[in-house]
Every structure is written in C-alpha cells, then in structure tokens.
PDB file of N, CA and C in Angstrom:
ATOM      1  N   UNK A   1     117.469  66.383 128.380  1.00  0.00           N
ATOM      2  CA  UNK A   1     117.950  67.009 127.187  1.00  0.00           C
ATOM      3  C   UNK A   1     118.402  65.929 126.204  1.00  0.00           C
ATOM      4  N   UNK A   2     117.751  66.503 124.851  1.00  0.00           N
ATOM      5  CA  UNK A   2     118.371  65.308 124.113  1.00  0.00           C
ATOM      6  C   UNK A   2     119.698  65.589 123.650  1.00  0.00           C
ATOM      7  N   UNK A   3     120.319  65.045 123.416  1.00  0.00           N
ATOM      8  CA  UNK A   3     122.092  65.001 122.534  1.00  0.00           C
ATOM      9  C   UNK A   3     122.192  63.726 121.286  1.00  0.00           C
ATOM     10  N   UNK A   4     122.637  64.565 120.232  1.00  0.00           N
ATOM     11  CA  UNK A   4     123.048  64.374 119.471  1.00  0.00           C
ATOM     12  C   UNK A   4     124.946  63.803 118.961  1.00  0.00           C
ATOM     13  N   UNK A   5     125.262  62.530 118.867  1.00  0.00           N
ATOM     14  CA  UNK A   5     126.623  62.679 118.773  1.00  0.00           C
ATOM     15  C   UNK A   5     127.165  61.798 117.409  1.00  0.00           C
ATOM     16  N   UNK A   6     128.216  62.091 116.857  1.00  0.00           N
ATOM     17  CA  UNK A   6     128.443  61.413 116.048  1.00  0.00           C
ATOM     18  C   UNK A   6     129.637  60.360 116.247  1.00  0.00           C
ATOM     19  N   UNK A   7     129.635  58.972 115.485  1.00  0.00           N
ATOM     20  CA  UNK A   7     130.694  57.796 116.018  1.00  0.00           C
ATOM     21  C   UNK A   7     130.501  57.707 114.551  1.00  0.00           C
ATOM     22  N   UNK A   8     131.843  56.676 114.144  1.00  0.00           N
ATOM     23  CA  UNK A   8     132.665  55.998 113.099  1.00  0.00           C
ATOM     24  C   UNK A   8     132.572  54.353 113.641  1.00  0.00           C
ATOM     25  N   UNK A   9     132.562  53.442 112.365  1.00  0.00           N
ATOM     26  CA  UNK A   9     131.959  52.261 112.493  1.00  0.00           C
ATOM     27  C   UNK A   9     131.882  51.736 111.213  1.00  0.00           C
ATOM     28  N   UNK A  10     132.834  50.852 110.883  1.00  0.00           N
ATOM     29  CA  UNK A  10     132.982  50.201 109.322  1.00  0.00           C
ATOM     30  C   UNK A  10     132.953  50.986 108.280  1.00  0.00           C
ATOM     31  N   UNK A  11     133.619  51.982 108.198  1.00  0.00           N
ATOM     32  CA  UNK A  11     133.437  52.223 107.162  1.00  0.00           C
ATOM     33  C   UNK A  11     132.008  53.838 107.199  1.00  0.00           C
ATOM     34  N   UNK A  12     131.525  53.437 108.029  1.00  0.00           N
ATOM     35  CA  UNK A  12     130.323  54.658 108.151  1.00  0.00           C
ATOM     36  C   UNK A  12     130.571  55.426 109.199  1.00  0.00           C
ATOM     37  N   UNK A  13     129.952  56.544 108.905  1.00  0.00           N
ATOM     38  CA  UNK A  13     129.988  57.552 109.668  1.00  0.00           C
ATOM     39  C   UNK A  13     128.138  57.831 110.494  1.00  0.00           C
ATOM     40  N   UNK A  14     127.849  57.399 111.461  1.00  0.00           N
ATOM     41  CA  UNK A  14     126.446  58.211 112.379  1.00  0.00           C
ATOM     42  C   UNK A  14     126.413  59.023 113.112  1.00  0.00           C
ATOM     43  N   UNK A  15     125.190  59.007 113.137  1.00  0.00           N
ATOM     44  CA  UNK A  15     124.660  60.043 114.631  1.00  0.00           C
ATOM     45  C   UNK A  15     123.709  59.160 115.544  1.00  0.00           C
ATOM     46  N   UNK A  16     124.288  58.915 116.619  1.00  0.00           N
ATOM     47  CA  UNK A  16     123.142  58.574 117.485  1.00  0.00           C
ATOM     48  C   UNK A  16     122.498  59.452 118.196  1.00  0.00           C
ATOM     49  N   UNK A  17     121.343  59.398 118.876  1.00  0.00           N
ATOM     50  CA  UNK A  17     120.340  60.602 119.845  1.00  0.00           C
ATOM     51  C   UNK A  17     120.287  59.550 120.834  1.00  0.00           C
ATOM     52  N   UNK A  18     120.753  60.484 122.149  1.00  0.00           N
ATOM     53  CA  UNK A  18     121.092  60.024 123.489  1.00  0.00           C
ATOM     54  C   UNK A  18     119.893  60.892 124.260  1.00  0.00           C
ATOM     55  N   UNK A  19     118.973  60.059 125.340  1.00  0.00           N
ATOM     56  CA  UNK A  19     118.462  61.190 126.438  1.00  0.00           C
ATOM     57  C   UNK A  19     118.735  60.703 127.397  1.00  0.00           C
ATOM     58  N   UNK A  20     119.748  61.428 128.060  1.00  0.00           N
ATOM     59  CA  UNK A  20     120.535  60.936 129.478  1.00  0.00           C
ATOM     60  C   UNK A  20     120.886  59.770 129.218  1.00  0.00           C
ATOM     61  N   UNK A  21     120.997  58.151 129.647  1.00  0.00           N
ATOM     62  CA  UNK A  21     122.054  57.481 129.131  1.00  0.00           C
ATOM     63  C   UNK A  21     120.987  56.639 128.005  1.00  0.00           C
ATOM     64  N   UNK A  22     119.819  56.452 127.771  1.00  0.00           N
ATOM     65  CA  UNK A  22     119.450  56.491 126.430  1.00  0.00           C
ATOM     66  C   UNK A  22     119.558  56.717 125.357  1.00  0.00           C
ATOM     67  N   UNK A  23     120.046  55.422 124.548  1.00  0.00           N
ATOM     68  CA  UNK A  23     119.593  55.587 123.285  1.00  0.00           C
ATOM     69  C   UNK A  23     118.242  55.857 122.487  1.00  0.00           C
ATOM     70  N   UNK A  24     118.121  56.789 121.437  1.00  0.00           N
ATOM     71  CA  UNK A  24     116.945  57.115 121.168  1.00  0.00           C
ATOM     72  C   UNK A  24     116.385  56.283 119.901  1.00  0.00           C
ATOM     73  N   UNK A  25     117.854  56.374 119.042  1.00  0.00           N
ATOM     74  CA  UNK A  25     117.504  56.394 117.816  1.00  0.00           C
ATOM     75  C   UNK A  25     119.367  56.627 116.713  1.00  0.00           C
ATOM     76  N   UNK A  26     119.398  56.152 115.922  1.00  0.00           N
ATOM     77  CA  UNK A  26     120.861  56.784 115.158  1.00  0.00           C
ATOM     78  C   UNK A  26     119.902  56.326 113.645  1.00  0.00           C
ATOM     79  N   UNK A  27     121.172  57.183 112.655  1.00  0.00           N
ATOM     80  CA  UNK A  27     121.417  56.694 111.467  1.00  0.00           C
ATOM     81  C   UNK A  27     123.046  57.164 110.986  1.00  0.00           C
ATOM     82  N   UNK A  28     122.858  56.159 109.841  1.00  0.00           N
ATOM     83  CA  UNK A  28     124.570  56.262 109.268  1.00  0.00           C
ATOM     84  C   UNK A  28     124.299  57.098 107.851  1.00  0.00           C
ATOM     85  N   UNK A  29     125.553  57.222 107.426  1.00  0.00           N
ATOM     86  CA  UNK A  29     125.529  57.782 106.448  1.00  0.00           C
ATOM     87  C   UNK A  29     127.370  58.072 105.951  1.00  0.00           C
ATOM     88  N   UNK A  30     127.403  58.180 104.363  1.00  0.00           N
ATOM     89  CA  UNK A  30     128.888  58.570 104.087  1.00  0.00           C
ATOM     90  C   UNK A  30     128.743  59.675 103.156  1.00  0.00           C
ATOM     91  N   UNK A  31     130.156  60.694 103.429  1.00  0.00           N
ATOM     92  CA  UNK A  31     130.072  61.316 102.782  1.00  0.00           C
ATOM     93  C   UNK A  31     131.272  61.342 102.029  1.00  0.00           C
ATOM     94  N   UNK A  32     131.383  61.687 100.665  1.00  0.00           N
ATOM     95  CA  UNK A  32     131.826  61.634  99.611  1.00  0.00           C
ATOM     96  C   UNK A  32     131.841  62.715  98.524  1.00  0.00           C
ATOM     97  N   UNK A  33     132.911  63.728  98.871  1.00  0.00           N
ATOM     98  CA  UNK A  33     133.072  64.853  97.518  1.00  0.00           C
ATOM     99  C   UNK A  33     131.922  65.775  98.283  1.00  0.00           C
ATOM    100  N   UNK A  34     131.184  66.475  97.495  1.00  0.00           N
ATOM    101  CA  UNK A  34     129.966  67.711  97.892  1.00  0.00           C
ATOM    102  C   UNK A  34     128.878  66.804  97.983  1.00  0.00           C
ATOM    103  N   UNK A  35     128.695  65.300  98.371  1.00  0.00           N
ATOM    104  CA  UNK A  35     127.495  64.624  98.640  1.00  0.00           C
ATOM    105  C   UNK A  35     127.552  64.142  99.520  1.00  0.00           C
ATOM    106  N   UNK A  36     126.408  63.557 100.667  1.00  0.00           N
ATOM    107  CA  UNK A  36     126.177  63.004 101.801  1.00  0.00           C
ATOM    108  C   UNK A  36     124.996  62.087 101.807  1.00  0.00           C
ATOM    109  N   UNK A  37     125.359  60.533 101.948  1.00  0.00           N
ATOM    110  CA  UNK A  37     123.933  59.384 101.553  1.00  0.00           C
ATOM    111  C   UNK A  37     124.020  59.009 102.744  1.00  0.00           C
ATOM    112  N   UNK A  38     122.560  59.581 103.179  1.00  0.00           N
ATOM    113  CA  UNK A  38     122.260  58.559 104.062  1.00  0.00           C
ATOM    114  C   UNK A  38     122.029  57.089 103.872  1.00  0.00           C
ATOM    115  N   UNK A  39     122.362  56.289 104.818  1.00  0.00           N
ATOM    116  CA  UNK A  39     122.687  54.572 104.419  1.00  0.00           C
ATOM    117  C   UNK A  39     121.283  54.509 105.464  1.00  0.00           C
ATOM    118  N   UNK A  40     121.577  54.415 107.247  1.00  0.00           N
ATOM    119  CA  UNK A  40     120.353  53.658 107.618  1.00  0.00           C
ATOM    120  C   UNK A  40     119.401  54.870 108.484  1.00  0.00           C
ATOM    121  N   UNK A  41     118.068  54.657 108.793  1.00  0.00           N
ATOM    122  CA  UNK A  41     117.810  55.757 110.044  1.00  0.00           C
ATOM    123  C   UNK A  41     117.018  54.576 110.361  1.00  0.00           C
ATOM    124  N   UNK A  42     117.322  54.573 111.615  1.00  0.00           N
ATOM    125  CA  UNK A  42     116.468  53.476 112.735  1.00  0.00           C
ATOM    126  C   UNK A  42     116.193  54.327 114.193  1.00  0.00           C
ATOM    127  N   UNK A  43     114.806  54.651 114.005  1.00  0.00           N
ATOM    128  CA  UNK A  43     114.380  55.292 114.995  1.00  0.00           C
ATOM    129  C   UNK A  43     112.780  55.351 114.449  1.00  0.00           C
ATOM    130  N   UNK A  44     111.901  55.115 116.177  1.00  0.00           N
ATOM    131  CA  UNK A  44     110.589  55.553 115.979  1.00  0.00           C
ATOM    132  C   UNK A  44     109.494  56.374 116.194  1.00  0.00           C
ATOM    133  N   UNK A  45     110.425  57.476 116.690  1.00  0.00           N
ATOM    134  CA  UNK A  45     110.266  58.663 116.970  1.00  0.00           C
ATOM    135  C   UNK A  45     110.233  59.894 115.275  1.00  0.00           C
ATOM    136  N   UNK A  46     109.330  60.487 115.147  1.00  0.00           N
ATOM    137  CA  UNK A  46     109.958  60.795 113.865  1.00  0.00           C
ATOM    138  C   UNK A  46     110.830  63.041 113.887  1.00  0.00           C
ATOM    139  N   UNK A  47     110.176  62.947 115.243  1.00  0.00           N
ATOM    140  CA  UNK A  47     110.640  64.189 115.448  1.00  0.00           C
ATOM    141  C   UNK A  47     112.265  64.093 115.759  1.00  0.00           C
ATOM    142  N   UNK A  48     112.685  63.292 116.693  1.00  0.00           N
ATOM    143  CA  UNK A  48     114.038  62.388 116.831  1.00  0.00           C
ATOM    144  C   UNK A  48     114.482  62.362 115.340  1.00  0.00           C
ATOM    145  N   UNK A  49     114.014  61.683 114.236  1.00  0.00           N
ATOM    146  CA  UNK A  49     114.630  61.327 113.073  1.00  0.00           C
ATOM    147  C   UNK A  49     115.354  62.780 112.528  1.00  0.00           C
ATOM    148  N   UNK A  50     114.104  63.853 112.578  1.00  0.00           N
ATOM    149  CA  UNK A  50     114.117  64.983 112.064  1.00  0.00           C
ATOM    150  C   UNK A  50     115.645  65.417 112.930  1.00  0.00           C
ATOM    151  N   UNK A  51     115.810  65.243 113.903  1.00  0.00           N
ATOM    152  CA  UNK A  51     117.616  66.362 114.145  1.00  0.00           C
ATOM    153  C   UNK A  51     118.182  65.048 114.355  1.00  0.00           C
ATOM    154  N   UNK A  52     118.116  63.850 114.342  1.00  0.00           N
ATOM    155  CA  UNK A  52     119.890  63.527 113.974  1.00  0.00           C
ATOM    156  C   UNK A  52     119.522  63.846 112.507  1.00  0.00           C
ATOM    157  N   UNK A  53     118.884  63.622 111.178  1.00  0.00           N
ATOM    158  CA  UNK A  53     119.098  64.031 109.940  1.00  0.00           C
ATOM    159  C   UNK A  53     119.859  65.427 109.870  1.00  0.00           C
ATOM    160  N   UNK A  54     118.903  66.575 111.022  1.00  0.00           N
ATOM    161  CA  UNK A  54     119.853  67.980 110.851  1.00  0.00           C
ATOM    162  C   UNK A  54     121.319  67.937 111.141  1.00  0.00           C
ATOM    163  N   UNK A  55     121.676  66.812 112.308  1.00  0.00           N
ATOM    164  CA  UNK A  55     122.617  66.863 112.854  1.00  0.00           C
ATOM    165  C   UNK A  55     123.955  66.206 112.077  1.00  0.00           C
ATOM    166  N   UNK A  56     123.119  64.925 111.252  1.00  0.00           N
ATOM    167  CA  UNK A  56     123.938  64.642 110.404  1.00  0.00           C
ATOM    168  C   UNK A  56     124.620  65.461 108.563  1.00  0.00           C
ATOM    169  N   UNK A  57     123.092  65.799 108.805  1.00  0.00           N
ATOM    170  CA  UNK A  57     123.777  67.046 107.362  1.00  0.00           C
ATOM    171  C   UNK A  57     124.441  68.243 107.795  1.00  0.00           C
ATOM    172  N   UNK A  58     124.628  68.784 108.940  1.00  0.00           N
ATOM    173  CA  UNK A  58     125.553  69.626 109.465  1.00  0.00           C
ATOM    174  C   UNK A  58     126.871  69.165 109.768  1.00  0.00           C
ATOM    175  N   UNK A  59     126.818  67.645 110.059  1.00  0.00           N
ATOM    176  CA  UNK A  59     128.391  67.296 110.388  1.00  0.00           C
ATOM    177  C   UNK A  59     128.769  66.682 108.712  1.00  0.00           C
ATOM    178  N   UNK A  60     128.107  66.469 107.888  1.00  0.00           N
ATOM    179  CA  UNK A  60     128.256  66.679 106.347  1.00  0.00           C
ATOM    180  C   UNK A  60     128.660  67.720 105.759  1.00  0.00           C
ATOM    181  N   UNK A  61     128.292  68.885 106.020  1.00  0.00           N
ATOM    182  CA  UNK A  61     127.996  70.493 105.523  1.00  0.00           C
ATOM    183  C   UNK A  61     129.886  70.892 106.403  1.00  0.00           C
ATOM    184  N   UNK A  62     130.255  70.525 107.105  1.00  0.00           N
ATOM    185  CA  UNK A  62     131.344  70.794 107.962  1.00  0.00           C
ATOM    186  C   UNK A  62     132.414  70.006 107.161  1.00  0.00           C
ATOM    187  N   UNK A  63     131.931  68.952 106.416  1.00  0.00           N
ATOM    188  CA  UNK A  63     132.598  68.421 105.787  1.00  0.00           C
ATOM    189  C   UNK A  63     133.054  68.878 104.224  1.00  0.00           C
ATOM    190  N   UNK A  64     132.109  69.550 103.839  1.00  0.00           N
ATOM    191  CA  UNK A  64     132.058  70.492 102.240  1.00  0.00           C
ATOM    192  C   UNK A  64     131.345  69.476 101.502  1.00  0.00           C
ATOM    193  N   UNK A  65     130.322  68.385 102.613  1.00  0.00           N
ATOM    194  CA  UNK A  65     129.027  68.082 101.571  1.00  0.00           C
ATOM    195  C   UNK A  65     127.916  69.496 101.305  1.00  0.00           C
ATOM    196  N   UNK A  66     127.147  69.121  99.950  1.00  0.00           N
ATOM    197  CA  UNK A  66     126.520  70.260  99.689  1.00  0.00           C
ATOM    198  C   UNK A  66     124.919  69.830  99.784  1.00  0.00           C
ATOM    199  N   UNK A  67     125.150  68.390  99.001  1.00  0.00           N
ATOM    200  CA  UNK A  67     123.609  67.920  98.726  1.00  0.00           C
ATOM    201  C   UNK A  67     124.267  66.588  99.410  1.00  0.00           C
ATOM    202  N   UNK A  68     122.302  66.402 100.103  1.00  0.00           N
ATOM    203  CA  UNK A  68     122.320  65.007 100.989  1.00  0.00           C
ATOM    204  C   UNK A  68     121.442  64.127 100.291  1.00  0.00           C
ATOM    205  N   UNK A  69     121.456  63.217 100.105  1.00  0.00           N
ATOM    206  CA  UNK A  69     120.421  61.730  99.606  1.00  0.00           C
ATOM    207  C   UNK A  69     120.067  61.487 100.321  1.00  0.00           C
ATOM    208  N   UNK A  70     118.975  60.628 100.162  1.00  0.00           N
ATOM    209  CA  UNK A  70     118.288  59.359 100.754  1.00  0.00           C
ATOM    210  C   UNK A  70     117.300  58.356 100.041  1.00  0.00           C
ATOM    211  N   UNK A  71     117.713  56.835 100.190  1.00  0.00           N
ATOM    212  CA  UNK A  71     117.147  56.207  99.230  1.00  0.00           C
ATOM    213  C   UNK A  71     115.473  56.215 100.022  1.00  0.00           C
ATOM    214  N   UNK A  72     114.138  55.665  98.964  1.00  0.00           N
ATOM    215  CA  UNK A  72     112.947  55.895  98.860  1.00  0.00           C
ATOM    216  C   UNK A  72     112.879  54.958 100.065  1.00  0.00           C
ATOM    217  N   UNK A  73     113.267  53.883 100.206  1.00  0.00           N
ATOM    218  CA  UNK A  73     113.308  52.614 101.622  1.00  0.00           C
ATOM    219  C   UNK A  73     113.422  53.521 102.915  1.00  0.00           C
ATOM    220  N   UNK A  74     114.233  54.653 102.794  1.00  0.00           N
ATOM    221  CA  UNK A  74     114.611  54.856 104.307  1.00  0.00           C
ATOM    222  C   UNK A  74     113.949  56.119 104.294  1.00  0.00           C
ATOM    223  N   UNK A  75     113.134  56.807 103.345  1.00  0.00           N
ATOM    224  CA  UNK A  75     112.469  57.563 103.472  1.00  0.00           C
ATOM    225  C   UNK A  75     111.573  58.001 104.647  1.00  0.00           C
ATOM    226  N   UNK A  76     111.030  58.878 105.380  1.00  0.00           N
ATOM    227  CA  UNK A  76     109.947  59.311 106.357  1.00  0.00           C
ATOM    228  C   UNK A  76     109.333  60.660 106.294  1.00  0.00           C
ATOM    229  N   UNK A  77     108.453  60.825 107.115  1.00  0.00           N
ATOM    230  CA  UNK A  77     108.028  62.543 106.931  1.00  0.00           C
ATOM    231  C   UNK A  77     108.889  63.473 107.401  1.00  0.00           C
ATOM    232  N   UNK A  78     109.899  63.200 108.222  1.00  0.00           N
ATOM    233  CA  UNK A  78     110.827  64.017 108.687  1.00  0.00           C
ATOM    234  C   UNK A  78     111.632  64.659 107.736  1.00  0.00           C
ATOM    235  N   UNK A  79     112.114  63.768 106.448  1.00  0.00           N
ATOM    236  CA  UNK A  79     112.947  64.070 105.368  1.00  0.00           C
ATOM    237  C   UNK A  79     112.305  64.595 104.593  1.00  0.00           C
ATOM    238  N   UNK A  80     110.443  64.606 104.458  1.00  0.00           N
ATOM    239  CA  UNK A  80     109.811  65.467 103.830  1.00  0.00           C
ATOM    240  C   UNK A  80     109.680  66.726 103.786  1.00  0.00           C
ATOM    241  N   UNK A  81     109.634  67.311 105.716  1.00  0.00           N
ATOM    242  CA  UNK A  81     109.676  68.478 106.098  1.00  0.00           C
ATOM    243  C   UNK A  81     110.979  69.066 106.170  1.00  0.00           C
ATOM    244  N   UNK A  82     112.317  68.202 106.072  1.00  0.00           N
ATOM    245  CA  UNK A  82     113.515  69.095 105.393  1.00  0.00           C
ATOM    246  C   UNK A  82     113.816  69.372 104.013  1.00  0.00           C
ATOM    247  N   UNK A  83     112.512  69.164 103.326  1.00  0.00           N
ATOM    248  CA  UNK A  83     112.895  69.278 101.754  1.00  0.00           C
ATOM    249  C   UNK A  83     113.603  68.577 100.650  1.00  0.00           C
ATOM    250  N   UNK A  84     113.687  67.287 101.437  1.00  0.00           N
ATOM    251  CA  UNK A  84     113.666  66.029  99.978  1.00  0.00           C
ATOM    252  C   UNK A  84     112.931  65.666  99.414  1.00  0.00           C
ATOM    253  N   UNK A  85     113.102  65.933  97.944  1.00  0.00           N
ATOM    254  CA  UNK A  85     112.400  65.537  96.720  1.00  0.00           C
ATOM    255  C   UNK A  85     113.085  64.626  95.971  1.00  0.00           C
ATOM    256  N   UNK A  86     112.423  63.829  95.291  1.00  0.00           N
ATOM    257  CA  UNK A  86     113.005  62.930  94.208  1.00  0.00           C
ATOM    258  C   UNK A  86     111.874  61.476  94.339  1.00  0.00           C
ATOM    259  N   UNK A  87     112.445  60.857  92.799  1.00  0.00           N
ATOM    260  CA  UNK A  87     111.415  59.268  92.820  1.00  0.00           C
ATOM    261  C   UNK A  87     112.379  58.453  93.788  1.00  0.00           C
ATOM    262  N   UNK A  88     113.176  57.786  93.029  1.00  0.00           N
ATOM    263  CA  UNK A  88     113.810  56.374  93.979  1.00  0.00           C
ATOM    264  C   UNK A  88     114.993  57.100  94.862  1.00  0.00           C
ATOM    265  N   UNK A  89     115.806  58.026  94.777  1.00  0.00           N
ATOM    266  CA  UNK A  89     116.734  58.602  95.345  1.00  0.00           C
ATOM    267  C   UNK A  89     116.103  60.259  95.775  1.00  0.00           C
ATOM    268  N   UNK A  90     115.880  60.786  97.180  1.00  0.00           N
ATOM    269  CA  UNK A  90     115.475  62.206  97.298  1.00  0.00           C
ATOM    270  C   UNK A  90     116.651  62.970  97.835  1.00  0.00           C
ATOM    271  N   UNK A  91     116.885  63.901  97.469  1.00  0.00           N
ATOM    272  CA  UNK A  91     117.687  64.765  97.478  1.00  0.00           C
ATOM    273  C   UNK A  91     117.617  66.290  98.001  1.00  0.00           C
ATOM    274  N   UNK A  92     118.324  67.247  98.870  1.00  0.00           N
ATOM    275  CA  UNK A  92     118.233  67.916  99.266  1.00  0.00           C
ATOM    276  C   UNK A  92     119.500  69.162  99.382  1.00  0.00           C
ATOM    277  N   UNK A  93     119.609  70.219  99.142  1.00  0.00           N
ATOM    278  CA  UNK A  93     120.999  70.681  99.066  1.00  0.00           C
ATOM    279  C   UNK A  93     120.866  71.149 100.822  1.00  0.00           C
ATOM    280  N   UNK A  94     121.876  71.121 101.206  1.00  0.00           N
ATOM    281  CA  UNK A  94     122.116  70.685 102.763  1.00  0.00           C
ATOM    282  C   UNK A  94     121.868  72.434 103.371  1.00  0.00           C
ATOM    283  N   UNK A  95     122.408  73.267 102.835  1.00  0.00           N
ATOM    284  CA  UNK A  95     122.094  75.400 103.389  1.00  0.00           C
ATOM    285  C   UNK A  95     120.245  74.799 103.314  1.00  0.00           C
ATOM    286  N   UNK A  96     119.606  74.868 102.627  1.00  0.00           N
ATOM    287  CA  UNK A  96     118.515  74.884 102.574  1.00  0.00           C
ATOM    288  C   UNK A  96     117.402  73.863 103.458  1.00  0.00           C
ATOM    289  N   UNK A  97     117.846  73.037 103.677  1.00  0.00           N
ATOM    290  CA  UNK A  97     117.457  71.919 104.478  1.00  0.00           C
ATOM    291  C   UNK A  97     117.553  72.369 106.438  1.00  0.00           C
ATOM    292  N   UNK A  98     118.990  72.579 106.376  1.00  0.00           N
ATOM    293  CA  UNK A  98     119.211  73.461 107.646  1.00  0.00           C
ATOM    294  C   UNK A  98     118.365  74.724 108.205  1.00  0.00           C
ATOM    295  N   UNK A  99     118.107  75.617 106.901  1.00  0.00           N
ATOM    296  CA  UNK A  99     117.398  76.331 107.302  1.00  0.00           C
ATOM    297  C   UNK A  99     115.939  76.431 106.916  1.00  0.00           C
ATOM    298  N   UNK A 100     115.510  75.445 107.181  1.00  0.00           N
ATOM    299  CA  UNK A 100     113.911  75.232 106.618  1.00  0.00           C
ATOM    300  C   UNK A 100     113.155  74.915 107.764  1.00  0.00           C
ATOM    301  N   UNK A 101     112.082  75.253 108.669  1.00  0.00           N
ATOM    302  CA  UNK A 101     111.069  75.666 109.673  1.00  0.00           C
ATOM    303  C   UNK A 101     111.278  74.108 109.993  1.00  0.00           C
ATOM    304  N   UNK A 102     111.131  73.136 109.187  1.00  0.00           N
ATOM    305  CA  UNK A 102     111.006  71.524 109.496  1.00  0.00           C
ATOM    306  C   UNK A 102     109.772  71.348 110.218  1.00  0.00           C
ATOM    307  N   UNK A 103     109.591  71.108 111.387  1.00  0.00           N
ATOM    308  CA  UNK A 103     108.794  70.903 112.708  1.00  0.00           C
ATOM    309  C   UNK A 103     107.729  71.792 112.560  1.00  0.00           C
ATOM    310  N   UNK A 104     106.777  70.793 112.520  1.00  0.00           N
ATOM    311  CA  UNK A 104     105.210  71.487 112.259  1.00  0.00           C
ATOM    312  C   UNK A 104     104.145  70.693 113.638  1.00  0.00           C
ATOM    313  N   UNK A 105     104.959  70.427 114.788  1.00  0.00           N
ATOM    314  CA  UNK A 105     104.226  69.947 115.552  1.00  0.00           C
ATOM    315  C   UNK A 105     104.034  70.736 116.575  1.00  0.00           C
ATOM    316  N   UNK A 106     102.593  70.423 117.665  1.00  0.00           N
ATOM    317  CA  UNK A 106     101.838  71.542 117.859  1.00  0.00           C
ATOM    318  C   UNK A 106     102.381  71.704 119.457  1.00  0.00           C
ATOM    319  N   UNK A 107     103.648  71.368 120.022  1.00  0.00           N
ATOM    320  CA  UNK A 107     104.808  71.753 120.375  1.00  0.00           C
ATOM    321  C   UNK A 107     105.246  72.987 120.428  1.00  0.00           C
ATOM    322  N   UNK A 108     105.530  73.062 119.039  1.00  0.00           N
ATOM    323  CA  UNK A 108     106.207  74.745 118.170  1.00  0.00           C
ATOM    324  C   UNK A 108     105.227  76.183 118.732  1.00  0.00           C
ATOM    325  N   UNK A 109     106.255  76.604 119.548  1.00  0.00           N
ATOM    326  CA  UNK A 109     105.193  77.802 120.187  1.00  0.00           C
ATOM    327  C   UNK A 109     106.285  79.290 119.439  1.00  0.00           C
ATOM    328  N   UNK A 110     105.571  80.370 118.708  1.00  0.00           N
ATOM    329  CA  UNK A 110     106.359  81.211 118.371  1.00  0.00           C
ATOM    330  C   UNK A 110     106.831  82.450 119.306  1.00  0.00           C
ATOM    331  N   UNK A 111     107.860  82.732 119.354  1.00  0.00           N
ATOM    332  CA  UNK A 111     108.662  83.847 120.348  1.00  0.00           C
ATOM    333  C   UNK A 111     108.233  85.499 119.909  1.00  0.00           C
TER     334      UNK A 111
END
C-alpha cells in the first residue's frame, strides 16, 4: 500500500510517498493566504506524482488554500490531468482539481 505523509523542513512544507519502508517520491510546497506553490516534485513515477500533488492540495485545501501553482520547470502530465493551466506559472483552484477523474491509465477499471 502506498502512503502518503506530510513533514516540515526549512521553512517548507511536503509530502513524501512511502511503499512499506520506501521512499517513492515527495514534493514541497508553501502555503500562503488562499494559495498553495508548489516549490519541488522529485519523483519518476508520474502516477505517484499525481497523489502526493492530490495529497498535497488537500493538506493545502485544510489549510483555506483555494488555488495551487506550479512553476512551468516542475511541470508534468500529472498536473495536466489535475487541471493546470497557465504559460510560465499553471494554476489550478484546488475543489476542482480534487475532484477531477485525473488517472487515465489502463489500470482504471469502472465499478
């Protein structure tokens, strides 16, 4: 099972993805007022990327962030399929992102 957890660290706030005592993957990010920037995602997994991002805009969204960033550098398809748009900065309002299908891999079996 994978797990998702969040740690504090200079100043930033992450999520790392644990499978059993594995590390998978983290990114950081701060949040500030009704916004949440992601700073790093280091992981090469991109389905992994896709829920710590959920995991981190939910522990954002808990926070009374509304909209999440991410600069064009740390960009991936994962942040595509949660609905960031934008040129150098993409942006996403965090209700909508949460609840968006994301995962289009052939995995996804419907109930």
């Amino acid at each position: 099972m994978i797990k998702f957890l969040p740690f504090e660290e200079n100043g930033y706030i992450g999520m790392k993805a644990y499978e059993n005592e594995s590390e998978l993957g983290l990114c950081t990010f701060t949040v500030s007022g009704y916004s949440m920037i992601f700073e790093t995602v280091s992981c090469e997994d991109d389905l992994i990327i896709e829920g710590l991002a959920r995991a981190a805009m939910n522990y954002g969204a808990n926070r009374n962030a509304y909209i999440a960033e991410i600069k064009k550098e740390q960009f991936c398809p994962a942040f595509e399929r949660l609905g960031f748009k934008g040129d150098e900065v993409m942006s996403v309002e965090i209700p909508e992102a949460l609840t968006s299908t994301g995962c289009s891999c052939s995995d996804s079996k419907p109930f």
